[in-house]
N, C-alpha and C. Protein backbone atom coordinates (compact mmCIF):
# COMPACT_ATOMS: atom_id res chain seq x y z
N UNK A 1 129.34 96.00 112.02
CA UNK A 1 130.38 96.85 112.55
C UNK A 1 129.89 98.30 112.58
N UNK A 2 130.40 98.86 113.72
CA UNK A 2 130.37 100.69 113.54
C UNK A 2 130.22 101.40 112.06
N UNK A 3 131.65 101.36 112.28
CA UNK A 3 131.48 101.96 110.88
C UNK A 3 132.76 101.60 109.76
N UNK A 4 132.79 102.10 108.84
CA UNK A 4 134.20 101.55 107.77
C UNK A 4 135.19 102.33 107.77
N UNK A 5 135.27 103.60 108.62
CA UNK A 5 136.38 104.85 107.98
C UNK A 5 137.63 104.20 109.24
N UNK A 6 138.56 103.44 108.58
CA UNK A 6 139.60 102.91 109.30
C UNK A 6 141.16 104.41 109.20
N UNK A 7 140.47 105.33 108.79
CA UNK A 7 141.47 106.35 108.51
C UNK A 7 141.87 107.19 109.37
N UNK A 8 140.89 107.20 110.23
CA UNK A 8 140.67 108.71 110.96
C UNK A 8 141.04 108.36 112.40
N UNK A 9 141.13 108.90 112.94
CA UNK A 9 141.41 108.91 114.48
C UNK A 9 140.60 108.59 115.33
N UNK A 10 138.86 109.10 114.92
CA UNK A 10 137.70 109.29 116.08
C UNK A 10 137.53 107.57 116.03
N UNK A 11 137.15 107.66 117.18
CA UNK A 11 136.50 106.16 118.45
C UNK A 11 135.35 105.37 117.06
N UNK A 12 135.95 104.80 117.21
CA UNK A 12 135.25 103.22 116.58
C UNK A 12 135.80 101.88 116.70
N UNK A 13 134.75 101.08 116.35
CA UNK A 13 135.34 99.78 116.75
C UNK A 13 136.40 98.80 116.15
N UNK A 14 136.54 99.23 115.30
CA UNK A 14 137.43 98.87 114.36
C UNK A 14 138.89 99.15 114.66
N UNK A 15 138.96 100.17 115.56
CA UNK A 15 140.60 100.07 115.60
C UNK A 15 141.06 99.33 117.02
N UNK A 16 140.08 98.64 117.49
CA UNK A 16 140.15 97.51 118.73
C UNK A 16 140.02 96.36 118.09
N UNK A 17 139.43 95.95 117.07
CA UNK A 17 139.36 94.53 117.13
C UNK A 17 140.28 93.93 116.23
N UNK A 18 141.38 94.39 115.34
CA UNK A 18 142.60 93.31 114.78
C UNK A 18 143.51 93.92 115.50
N UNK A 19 143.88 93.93 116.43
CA UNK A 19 145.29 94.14 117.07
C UNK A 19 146.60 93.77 116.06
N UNK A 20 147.94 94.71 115.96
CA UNK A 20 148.71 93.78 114.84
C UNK A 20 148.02 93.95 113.94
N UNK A 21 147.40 94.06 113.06
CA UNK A 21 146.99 94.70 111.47
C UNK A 21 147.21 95.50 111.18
N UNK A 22 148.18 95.78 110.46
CA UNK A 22 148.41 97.36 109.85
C UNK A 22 147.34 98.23 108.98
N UNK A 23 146.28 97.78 108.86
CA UNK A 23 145.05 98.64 108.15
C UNK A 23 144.31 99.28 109.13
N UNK A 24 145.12 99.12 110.32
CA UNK A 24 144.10 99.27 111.18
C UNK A 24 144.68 100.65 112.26
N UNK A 25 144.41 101.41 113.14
CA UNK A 25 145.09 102.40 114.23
C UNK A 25 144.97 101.56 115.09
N UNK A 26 146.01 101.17 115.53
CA UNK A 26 146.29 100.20 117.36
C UNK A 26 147.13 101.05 118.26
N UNK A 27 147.67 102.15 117.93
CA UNK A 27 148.11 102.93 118.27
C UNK A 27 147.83 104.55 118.58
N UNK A 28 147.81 105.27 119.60
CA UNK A 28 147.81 106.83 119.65
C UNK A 28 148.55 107.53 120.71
N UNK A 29 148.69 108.39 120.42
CA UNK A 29 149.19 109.20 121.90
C UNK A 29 147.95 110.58 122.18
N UNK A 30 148.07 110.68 123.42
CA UNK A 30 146.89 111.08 124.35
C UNK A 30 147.74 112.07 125.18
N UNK A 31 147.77 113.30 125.72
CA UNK A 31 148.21 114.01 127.00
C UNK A 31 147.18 113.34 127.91
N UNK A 32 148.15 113.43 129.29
CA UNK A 32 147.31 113.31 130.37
C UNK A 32 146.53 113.70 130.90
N UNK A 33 145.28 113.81 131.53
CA UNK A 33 144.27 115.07 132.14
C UNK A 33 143.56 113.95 133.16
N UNK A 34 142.63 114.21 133.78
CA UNK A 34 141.50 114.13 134.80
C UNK A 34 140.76 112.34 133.95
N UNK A 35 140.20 113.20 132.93
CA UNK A 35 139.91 111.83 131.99
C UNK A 35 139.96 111.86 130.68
N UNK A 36 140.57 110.72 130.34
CA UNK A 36 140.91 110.32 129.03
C UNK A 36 140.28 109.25 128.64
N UNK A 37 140.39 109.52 127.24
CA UNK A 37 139.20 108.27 126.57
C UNK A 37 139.86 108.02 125.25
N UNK A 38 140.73 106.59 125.25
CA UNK A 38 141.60 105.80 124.67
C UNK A 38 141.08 105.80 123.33
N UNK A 39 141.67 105.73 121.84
CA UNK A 39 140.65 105.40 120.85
C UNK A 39 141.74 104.75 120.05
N UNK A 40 143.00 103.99 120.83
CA UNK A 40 143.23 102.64 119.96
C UNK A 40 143.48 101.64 120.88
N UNK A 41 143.87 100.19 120.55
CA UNK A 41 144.16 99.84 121.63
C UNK A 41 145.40 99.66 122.74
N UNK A 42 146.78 100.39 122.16
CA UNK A 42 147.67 100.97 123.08
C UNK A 42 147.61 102.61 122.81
N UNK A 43 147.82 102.89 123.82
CA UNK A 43 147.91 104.50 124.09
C UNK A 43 149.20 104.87 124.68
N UNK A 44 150.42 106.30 123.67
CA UNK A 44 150.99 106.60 124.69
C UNK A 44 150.78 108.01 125.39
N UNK A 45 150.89 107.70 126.94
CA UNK A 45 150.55 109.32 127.17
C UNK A 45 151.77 109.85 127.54
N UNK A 46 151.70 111.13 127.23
CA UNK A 46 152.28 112.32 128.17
C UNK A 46 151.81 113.09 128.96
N UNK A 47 152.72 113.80 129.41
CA UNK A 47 152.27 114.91 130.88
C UNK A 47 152.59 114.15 131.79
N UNK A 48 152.09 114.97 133.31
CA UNK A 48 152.59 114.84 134.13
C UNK A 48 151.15 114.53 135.49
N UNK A 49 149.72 114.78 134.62
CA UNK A 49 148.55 115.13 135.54
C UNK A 49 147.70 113.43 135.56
N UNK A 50 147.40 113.50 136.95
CA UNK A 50 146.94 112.27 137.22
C UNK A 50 145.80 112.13 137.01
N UNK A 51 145.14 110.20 136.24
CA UNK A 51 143.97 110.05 135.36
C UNK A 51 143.39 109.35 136.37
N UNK A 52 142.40 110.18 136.39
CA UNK A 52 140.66 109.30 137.68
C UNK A 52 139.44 108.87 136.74
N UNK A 53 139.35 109.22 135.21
CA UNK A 53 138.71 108.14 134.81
C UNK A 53 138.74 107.57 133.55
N UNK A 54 138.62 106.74 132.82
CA UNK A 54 138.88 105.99 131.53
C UNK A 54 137.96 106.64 130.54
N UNK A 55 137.35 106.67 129.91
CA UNK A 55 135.98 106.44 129.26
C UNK A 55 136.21 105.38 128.15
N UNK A 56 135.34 104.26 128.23
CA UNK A 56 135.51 103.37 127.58
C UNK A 56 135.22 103.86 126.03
N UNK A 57 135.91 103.13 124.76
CA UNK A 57 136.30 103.57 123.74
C UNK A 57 134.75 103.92 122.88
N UNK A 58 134.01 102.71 123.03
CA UNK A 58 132.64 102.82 122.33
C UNK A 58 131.76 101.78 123.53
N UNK A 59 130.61 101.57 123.01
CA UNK A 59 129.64 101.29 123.83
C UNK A 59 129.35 99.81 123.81
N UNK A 60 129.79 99.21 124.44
CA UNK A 60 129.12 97.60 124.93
C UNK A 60 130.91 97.07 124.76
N UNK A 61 132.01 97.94 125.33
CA UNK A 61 133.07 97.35 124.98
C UNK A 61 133.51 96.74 126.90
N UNK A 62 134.44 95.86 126.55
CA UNK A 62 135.21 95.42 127.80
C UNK A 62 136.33 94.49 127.04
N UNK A 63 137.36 94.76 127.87
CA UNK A 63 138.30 94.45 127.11
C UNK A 63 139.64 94.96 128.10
N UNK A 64 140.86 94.67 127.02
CA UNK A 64 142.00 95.11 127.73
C UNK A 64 142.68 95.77 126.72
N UNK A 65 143.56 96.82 127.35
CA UNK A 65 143.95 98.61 126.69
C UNK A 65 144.86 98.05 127.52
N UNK A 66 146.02 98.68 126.20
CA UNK A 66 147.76 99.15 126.91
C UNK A 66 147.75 100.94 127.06
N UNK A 67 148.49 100.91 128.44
CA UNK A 67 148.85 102.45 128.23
C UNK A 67 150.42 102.64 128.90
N UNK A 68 150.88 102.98 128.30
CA UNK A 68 152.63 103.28 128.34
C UNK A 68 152.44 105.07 128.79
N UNK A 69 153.05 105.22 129.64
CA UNK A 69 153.80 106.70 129.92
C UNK A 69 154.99 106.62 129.87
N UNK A 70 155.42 108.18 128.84
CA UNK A 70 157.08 108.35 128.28
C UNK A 70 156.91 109.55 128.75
N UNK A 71 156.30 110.48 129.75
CA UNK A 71 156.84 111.83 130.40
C UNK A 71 157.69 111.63 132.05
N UNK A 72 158.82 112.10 132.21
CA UNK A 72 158.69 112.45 133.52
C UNK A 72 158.55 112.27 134.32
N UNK A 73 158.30 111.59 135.44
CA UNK A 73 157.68 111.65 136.45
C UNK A 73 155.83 111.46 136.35
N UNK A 74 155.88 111.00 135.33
CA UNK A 74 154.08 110.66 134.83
C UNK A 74 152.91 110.50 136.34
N UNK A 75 151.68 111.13 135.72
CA UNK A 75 150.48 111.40 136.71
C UNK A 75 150.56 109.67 136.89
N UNK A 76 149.99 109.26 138.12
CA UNK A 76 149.26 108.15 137.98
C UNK A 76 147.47 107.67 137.71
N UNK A 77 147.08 106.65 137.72
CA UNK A 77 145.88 106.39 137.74
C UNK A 77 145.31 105.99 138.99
N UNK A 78 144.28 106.79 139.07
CA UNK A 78 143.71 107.47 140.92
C UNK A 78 142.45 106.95 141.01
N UNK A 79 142.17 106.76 141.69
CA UNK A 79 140.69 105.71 142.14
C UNK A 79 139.52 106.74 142.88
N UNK A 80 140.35 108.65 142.61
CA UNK A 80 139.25 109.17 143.47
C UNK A 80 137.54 109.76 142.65
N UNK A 81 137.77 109.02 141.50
CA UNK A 81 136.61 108.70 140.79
C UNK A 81 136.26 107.54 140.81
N UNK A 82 135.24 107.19 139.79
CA UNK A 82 134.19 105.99 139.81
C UNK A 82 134.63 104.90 139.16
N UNK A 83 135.60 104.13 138.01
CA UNK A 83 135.77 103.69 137.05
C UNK A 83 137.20 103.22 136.99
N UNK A 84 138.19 103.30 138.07
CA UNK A 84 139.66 103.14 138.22
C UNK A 84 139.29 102.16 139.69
N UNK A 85 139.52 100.73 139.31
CA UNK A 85 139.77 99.76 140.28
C UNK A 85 140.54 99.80 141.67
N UNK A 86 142.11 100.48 141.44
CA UNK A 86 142.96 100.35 141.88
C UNK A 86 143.59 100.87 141.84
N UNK A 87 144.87 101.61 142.81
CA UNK A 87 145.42 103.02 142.64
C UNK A 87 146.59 102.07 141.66
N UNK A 88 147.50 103.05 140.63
CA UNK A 88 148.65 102.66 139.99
C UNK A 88 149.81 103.89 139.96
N UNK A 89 151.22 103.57 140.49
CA UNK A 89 151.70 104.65 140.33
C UNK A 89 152.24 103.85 138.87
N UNK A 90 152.20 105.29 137.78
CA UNK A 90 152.94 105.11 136.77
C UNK A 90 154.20 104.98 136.34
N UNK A 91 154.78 103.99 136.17
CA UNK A 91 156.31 104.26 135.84
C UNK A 91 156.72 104.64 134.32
N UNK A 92 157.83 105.40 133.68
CA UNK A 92 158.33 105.71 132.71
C UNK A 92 158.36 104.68 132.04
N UNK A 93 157.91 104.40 131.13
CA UNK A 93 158.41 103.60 129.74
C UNK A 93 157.69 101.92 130.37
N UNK A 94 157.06 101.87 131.30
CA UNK A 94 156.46 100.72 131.74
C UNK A 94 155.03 100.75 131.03
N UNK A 95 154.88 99.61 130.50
CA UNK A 95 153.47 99.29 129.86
C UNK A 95 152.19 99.11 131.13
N UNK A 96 151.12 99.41 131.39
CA UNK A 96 149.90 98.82 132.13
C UNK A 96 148.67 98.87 131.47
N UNK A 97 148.36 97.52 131.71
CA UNK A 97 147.23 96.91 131.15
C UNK A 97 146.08 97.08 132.06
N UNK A 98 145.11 97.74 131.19
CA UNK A 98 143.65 98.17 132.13
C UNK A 98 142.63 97.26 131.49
N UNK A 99 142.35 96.32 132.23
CA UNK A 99 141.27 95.23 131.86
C UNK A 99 139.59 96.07 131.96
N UNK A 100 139.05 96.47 131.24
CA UNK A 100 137.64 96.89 131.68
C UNK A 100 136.26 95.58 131.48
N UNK A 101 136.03 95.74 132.57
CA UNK A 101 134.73 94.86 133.05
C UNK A 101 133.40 95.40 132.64
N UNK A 102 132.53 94.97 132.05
CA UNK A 102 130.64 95.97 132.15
C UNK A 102 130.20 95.17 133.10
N UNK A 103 130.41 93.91 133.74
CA UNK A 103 130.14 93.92 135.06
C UNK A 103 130.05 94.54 136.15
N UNK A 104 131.34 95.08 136.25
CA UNK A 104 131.44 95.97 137.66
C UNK A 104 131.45 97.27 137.45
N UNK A 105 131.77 98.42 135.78
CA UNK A 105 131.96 98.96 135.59
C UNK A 105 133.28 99.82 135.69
N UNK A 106 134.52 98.40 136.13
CA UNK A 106 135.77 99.61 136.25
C UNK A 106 136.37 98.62 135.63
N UNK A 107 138.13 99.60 135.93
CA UNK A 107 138.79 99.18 135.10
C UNK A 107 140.03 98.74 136.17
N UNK A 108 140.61 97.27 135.75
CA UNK A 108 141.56 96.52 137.00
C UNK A 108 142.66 96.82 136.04
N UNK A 109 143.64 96.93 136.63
CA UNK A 109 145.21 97.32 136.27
C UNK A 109 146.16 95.78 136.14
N UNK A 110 146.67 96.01 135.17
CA UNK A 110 147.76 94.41 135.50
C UNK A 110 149.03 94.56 136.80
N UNK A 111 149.15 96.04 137.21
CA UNK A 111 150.14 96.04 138.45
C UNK A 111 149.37 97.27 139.28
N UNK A 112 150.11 97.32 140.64
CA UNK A 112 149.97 98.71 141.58
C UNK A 112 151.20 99.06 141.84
């Protein structure tokens, strides 16, 4: 494994792989920007500014990330970068699931 510090916030692998374990961060909130880079495995964001790219959490990962928006009128996720499959408008309080591939290098949405 990465590493053992299950305490802290920063990106490791450990707070992706027991989903449901409470020893573990499966959870964070993130503001919105240009790009964001998830470091549990649901995220909630705020703001209002639309996300064009992911950065995957650590290195050799693929997998599937929840991200819930609770602002407003929330940015959506925009395809006019490299790494976003599919345009998504975001809805309030709606969950979307971003499947990431190292095949293709992006990330497919569970809705548009």
């Amino acid at each position: 494994m990465a590493d053992t510090d299950w305490t802290t916030k920063e990106r490791n692998v450990h707070k992706f792989m027991h989903i449901g374990d409470d020893k573990f961060i499966n959870e964070s909130t993130i503001a919105s920007a240009t790009t964001i880079v998830p470091i549990a495995y649901h995220t909630i964001i705020t703001g209002t500014a639309d996300i064009t790219t992911i950065t995957i959490p650590y290195v050799g990962f693929a997998g599937t990330l929840a991200f819930t928006f609770v602002t407003s009128g929330p940015g959506d996720f925009e395809t006019s970068a490299d790494n976003i499959a599919a345009h998504v408008n975001a809805v309030r309080y709606q969950t979307v699931f971003m499947t990431y591939s190292q095949i293709t290098g992006l990330w497919y949405p569970s809705y548009v």
